[in-house]
N, C-alpha and C. Protein backbone atom coordinates (compact mmCIF):
# COMPACT_ATOMS: atom_id res chain seq x y z
N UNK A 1 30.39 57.91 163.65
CA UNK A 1 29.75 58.59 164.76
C UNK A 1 29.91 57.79 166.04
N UNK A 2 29.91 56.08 165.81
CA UNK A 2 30.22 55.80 167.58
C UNK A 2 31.15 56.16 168.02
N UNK A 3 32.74 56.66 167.14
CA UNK A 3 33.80 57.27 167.51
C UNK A 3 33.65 58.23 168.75
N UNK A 4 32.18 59.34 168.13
CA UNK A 4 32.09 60.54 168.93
C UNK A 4 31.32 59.86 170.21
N UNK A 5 30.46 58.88 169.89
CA UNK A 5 29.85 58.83 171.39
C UNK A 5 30.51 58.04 172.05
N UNK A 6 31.33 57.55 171.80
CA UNK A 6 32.20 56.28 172.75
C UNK A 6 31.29 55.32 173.65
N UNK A 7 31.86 55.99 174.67
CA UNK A 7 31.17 54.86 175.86
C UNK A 7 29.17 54.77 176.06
N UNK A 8 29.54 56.12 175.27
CA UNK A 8 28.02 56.52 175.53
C UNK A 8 26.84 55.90 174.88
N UNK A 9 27.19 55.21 173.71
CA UNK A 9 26.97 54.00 172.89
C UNK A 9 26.85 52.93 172.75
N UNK A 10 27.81 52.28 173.81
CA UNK A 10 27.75 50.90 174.16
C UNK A 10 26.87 51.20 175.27
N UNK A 11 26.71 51.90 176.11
CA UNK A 11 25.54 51.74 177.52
C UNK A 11 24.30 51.83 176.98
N UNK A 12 24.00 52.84 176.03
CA UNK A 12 22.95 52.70 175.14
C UNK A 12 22.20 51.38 174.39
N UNK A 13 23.18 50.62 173.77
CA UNK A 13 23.12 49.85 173.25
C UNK A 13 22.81 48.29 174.19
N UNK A 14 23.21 48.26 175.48
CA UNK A 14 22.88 47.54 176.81
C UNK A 14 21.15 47.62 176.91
N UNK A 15 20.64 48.49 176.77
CA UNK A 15 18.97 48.54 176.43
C UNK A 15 18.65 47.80 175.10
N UNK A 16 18.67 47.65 174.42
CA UNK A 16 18.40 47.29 172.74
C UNK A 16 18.57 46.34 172.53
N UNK A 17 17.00 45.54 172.35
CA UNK A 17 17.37 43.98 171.75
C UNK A 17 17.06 43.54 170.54
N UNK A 18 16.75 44.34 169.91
CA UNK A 18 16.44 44.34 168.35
C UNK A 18 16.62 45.69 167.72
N UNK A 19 17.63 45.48 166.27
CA UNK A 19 17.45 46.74 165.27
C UNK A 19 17.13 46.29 164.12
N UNK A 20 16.57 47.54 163.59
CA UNK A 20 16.13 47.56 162.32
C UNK A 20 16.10 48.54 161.83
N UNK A 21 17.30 48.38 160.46
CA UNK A 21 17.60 49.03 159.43
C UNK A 21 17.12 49.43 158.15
N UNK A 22 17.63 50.08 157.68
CA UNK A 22 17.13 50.05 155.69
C UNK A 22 18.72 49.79 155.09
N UNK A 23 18.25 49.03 153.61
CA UNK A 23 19.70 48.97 153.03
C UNK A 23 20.95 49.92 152.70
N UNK A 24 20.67 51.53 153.08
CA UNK A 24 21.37 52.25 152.97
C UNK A 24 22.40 52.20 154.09
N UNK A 25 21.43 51.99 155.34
CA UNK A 25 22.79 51.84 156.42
C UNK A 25 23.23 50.88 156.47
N UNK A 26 23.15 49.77 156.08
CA UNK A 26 23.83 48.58 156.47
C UNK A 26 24.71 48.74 155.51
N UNK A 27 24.31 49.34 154.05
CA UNK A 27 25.76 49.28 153.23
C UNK A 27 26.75 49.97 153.84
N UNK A 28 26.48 51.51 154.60
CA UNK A 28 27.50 52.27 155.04
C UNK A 28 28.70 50.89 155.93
N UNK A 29 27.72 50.20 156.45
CA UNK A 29 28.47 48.83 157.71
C UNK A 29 29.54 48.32 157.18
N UNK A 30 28.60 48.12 155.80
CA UNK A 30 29.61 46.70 155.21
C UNK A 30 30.91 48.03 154.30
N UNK A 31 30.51 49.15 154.07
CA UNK A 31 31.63 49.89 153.46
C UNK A 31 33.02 50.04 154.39
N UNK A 32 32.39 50.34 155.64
CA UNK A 32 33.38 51.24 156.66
C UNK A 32 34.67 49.64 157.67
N UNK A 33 35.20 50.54 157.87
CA UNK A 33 36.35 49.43 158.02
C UNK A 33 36.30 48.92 159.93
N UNK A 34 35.28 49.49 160.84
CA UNK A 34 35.18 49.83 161.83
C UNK A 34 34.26 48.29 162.08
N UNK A 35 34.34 47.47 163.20
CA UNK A 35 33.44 46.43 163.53
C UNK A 35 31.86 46.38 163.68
N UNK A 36 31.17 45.53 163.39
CA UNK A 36 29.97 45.92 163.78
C UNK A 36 29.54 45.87 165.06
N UNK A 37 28.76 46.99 165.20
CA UNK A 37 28.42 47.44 166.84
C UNK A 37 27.39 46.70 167.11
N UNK A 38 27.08 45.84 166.90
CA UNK A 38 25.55 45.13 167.40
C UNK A 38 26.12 43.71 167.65
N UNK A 39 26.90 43.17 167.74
CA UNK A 39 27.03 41.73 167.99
C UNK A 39 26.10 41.05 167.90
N UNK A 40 25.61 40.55 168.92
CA UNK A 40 25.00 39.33 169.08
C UNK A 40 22.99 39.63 168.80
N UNK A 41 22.97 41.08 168.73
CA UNK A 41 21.77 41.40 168.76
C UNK A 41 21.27 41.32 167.55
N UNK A 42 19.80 40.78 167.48
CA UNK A 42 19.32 40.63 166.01
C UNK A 42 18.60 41.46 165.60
N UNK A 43 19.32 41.63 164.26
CA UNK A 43 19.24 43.16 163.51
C UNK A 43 18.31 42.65 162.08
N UNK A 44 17.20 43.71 162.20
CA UNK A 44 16.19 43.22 160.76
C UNK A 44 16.56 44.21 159.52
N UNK A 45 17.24 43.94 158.15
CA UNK A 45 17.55 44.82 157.39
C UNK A 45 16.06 44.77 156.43
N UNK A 46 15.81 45.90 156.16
CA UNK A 46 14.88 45.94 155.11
C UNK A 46 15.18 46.40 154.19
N UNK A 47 15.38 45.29 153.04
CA UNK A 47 15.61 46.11 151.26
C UNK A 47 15.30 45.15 150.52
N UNK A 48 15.76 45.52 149.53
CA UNK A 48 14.99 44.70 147.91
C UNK A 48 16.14 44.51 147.59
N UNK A 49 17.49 44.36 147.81
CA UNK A 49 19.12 44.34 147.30
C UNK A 49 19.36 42.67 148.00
N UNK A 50 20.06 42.34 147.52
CA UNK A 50 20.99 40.99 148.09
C UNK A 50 22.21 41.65 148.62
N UNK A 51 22.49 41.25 149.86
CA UNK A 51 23.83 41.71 150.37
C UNK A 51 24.63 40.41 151.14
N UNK A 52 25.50 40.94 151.46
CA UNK A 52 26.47 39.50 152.27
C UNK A 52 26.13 39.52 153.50
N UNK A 53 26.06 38.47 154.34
CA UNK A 53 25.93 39.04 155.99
C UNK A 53 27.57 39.36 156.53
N UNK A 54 27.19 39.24 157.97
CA UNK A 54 28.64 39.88 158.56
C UNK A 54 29.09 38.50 159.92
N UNK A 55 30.19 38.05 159.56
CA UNK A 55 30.39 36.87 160.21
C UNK A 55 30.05 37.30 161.97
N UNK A 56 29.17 36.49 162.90
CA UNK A 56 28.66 36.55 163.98
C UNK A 56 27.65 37.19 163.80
N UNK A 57 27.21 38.25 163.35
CA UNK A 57 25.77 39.19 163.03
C UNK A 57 24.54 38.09 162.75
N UNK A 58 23.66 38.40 163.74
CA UNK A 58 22.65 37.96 163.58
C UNK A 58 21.56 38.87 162.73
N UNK A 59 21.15 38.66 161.73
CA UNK A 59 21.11 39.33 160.83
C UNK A 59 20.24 38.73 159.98
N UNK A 60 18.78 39.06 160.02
CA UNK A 60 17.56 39.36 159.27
C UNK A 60 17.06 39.69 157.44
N UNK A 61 17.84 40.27 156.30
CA UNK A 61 17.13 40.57 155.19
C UNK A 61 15.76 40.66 154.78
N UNK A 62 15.11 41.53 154.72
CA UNK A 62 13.46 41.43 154.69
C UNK A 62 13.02 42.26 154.06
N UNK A 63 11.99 41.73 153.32
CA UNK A 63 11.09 42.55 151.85
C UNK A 63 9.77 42.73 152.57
N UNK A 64 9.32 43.85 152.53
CA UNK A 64 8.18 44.14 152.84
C UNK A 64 7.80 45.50 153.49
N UNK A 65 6.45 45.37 154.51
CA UNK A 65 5.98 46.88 154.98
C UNK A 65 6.60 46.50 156.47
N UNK A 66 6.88 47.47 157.02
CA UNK A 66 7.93 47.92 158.80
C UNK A 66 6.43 47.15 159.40
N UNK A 67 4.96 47.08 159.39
CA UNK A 67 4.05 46.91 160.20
C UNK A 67 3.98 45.15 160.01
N UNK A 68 4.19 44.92 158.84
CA UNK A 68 4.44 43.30 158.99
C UNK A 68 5.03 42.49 159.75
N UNK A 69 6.78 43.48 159.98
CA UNK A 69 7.56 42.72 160.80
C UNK A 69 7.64 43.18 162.12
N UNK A 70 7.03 44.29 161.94
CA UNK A 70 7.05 44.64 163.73
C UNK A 70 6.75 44.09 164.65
N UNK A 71 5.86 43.25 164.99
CA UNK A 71 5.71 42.32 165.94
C UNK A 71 6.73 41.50 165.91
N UNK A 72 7.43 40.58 165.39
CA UNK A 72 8.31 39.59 165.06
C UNK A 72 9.58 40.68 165.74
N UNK A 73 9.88 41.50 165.31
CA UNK A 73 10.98 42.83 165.49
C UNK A 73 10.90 42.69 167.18
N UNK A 74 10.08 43.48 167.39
CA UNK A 74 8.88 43.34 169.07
C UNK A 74 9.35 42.63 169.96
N UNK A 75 9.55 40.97 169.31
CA UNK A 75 9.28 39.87 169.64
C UNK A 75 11.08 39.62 170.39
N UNK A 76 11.70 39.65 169.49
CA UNK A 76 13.10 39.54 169.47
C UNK A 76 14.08 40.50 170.43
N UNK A 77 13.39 41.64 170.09
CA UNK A 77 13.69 42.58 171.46
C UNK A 77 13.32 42.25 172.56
N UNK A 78 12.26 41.27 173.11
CA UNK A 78 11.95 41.30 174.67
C UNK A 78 11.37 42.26 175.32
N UNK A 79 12.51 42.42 176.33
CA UNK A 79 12.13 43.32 177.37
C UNK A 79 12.60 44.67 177.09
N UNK A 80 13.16 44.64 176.31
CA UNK A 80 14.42 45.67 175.67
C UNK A 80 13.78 46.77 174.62
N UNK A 81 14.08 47.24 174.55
CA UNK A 81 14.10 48.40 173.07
C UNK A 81 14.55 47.88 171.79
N UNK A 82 13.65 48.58 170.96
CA UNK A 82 13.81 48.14 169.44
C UNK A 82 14.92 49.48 168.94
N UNK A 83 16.18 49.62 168.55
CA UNK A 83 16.78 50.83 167.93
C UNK A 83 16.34 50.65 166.64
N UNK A 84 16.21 51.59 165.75
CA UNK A 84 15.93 51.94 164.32
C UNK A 84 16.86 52.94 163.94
N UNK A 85 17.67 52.47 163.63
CA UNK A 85 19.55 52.76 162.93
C UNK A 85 19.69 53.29 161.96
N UNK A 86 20.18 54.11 161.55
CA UNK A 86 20.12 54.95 160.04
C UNK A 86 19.68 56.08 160.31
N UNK A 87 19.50 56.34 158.92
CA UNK A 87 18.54 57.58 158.27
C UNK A 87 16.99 57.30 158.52
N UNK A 88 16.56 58.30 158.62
CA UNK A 88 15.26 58.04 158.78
C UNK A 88 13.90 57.78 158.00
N UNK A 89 14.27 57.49 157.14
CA UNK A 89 13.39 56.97 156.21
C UNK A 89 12.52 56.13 156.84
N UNK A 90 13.40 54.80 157.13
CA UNK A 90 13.28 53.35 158.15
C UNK A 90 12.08 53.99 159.06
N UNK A 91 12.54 54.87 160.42
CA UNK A 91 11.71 55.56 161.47
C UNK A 91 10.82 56.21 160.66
N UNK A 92 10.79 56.75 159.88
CA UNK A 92 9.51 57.45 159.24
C UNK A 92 8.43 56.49 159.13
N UNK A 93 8.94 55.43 158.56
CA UNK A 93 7.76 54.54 158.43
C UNK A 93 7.15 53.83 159.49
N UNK A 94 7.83 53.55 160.10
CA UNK A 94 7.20 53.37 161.49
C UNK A 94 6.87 54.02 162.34
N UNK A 95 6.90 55.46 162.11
CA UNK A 95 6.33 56.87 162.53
C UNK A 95 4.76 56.97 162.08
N UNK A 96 4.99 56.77 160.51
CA UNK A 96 3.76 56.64 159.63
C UNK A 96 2.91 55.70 160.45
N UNK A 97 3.21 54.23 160.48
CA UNK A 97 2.19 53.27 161.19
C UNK A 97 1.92 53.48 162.43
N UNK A 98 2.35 54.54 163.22
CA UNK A 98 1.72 54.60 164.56
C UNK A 98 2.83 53.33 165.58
N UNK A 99 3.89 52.94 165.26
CA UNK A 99 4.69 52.01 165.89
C UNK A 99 5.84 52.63 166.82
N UNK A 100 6.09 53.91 166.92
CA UNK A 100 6.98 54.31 168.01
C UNK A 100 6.24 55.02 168.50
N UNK A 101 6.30 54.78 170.39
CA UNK A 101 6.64 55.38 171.33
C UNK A 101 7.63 56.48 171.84
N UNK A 102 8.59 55.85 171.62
CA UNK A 102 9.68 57.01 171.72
C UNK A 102 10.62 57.18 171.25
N UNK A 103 11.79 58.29 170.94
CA UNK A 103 12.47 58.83 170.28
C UNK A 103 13.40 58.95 171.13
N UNK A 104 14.80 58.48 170.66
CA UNK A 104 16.05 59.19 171.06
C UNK A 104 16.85 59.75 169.98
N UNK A 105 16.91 61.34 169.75
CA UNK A 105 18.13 61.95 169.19
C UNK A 105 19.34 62.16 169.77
N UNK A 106 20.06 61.82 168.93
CA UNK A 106 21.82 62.53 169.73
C UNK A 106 21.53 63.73 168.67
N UNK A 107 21.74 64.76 169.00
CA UNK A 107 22.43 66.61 167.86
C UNK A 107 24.25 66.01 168.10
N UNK A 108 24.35 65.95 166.99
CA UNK A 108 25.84 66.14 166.71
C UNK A 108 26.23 67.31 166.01
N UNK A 109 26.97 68.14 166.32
CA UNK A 109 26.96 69.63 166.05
C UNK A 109 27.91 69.70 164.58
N UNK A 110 27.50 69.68 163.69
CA UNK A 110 28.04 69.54 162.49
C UNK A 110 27.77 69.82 161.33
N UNK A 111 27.79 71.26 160.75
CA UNK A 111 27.13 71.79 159.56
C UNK A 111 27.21 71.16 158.60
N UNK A 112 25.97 70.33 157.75
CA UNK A 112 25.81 69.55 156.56
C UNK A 112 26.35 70.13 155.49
N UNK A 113 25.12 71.80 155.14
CA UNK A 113 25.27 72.28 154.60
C UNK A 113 23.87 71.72 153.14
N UNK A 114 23.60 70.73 153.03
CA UNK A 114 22.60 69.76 152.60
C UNK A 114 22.62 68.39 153.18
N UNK A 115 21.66 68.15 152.63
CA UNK A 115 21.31 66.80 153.08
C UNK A 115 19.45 66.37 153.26
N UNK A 116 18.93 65.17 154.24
CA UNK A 116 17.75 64.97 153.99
C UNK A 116 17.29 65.33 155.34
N UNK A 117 15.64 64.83 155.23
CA UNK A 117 14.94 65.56 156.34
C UNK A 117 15.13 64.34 157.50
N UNK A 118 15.76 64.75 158.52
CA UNK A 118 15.70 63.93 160.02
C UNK A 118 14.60 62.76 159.75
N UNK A 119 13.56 63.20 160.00
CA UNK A 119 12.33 62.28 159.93
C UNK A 119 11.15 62.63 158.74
N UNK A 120 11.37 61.87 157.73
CA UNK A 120 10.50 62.58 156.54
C UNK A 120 9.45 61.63 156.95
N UNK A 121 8.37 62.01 157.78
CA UNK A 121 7.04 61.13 158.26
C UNK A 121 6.03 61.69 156.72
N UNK A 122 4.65 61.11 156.40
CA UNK A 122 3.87 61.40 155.77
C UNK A 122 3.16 62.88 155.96
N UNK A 123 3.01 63.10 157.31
CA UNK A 123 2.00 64.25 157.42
C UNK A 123 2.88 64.56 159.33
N UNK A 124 1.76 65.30 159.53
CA UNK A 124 2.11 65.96 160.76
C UNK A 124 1.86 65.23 161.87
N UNK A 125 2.74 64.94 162.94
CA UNK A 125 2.47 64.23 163.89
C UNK A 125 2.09 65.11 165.24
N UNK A 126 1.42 64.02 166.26
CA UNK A 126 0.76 64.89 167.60
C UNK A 126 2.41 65.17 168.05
N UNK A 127 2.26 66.33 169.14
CA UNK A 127 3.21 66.89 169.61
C UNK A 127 3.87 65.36 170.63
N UNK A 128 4.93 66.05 171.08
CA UNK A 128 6.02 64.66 171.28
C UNK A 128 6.40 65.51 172.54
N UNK A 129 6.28 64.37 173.41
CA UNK A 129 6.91 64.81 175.07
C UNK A 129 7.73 64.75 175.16
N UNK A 130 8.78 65.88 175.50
CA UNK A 130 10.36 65.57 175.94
C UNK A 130 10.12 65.10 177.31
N UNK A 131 11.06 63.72 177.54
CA UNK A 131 11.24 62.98 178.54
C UNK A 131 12.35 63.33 179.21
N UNK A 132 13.50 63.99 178.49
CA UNK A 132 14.67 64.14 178.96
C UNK A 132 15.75 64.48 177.80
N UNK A 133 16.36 65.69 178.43
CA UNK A 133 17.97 66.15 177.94
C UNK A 133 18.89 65.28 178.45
N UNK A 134 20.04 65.28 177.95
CA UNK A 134 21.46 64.94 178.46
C UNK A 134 22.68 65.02 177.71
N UNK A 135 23.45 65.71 178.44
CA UNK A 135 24.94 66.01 177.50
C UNK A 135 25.44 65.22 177.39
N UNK A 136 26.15 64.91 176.27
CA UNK A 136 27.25 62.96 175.61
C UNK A 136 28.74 63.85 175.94
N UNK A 137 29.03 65.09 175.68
CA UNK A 137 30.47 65.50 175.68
C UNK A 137 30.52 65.94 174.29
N UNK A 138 31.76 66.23 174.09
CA UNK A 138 32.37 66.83 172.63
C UNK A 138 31.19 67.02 171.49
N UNK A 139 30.60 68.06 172.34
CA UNK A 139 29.11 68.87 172.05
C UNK A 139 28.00 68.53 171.96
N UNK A 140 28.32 66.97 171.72
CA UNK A 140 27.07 66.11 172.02
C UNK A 140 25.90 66.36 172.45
N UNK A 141 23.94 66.30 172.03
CA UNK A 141 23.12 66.79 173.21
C UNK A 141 22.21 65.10 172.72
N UNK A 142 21.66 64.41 173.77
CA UNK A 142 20.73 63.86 173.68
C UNK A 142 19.53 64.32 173.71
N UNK A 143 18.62 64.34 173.07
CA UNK A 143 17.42 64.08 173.29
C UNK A 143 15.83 63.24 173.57
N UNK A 144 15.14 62.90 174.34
CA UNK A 144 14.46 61.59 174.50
C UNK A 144 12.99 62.54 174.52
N UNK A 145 12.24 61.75 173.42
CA UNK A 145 10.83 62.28 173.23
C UNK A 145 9.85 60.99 173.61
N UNK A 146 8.63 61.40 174.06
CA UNK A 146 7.65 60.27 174.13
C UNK A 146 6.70 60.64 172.67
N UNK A 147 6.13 59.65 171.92
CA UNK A 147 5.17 60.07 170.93
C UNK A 147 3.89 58.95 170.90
N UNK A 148 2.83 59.18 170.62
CA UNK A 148 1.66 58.28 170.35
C UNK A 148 0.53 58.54 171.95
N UNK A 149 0.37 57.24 171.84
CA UNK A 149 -0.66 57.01 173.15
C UNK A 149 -0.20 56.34 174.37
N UNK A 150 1.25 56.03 174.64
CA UNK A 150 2.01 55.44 175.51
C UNK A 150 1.81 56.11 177.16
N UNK A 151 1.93 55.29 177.89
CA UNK A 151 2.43 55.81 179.42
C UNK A 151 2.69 57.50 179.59
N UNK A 152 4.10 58.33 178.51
CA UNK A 152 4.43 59.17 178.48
C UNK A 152 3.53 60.38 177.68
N UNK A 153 2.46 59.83 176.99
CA UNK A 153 1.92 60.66 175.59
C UNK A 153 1.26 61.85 176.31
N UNK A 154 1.94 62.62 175.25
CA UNK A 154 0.75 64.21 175.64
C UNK A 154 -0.26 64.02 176.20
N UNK A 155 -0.55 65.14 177.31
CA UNK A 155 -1.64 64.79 177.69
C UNK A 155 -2.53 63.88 179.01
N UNK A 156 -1.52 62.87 178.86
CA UNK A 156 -1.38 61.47 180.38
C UNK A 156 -1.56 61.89 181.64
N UNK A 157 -1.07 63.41 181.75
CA UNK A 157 -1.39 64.05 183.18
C UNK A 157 0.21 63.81 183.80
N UNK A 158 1.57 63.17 183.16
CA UNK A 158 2.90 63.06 183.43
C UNK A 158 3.25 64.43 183.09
């Protein structure tokens, strides 16, 4: 998929000073023959698997609950944005704990046909402020939501 967003990916990624994964995506990393897109940024994997790291990747392994390391996660990002990479399992759970603010989807226009739920959260969440559309190209749509009690949250009078 950074294929499809190109440039639009790396400017993205210019915000983001910490990610955090689950072991499903990082295996896709270590499967695919393509470099890793995070360089120098430190990336927290969460699983119960032993894996190899990736030469230069700064790169985390961690057992536990997303609310443990979130501060530490937090911490490492700065001033910056935390991305949460993958499938959403990872974001669910930190959906669950009340730990995101906001949401960026890309829609990549591409019939599954099956597959899993975007964001399988526990229960129903408060409605989510769209902050902003924007087209990536080759059908590309962004989407940017606000969620919780933040600056942007339902409600704020924004």
């Amino acid at each position: 998929m950074t294929s499809l967003l190109g440039d639009h990916y790396l400017k993205f990624l210019d915000g983001v000073g910490a990610v955090a994964m689950g072991a499903g995506t990082y295996r896709s990393f270590l499967a695919a023959t393509a470099s890793w897109p995070y360089g120098s940024i430190p990336v927290w994997i969460f699983t119960h698997h032993e894996f190899p790291g990736i030469p230069g990747a700064d790169i985390a392994f961690i057992r536990g609950e997303v609310a443990e390391f979130h501060p530490d996660i937090v911490y490492d990002a700065g001033e910056k944005d935390v991305l949460l990479a993958g499938g959403g399992n990872i974001a669910s759970q930190f959906m669950d704990d009340g730990l995101i603010d906001e949401l960026v989807f890309t829609v990549v226009p591409v019939a599954l046909g099956s597959g899993r739920p975007m964001l399988p959260v526990g229960g129903i969440t408060k409605p989510a402020v769209l902050l902003g559309t924007r087209s990536l190209g080759n059908g590309l749509v962004q989407l940017h939501y606000a969620f919780g009690s933040g600056e942007h949250a339902f409600g704020s009078g924004e």
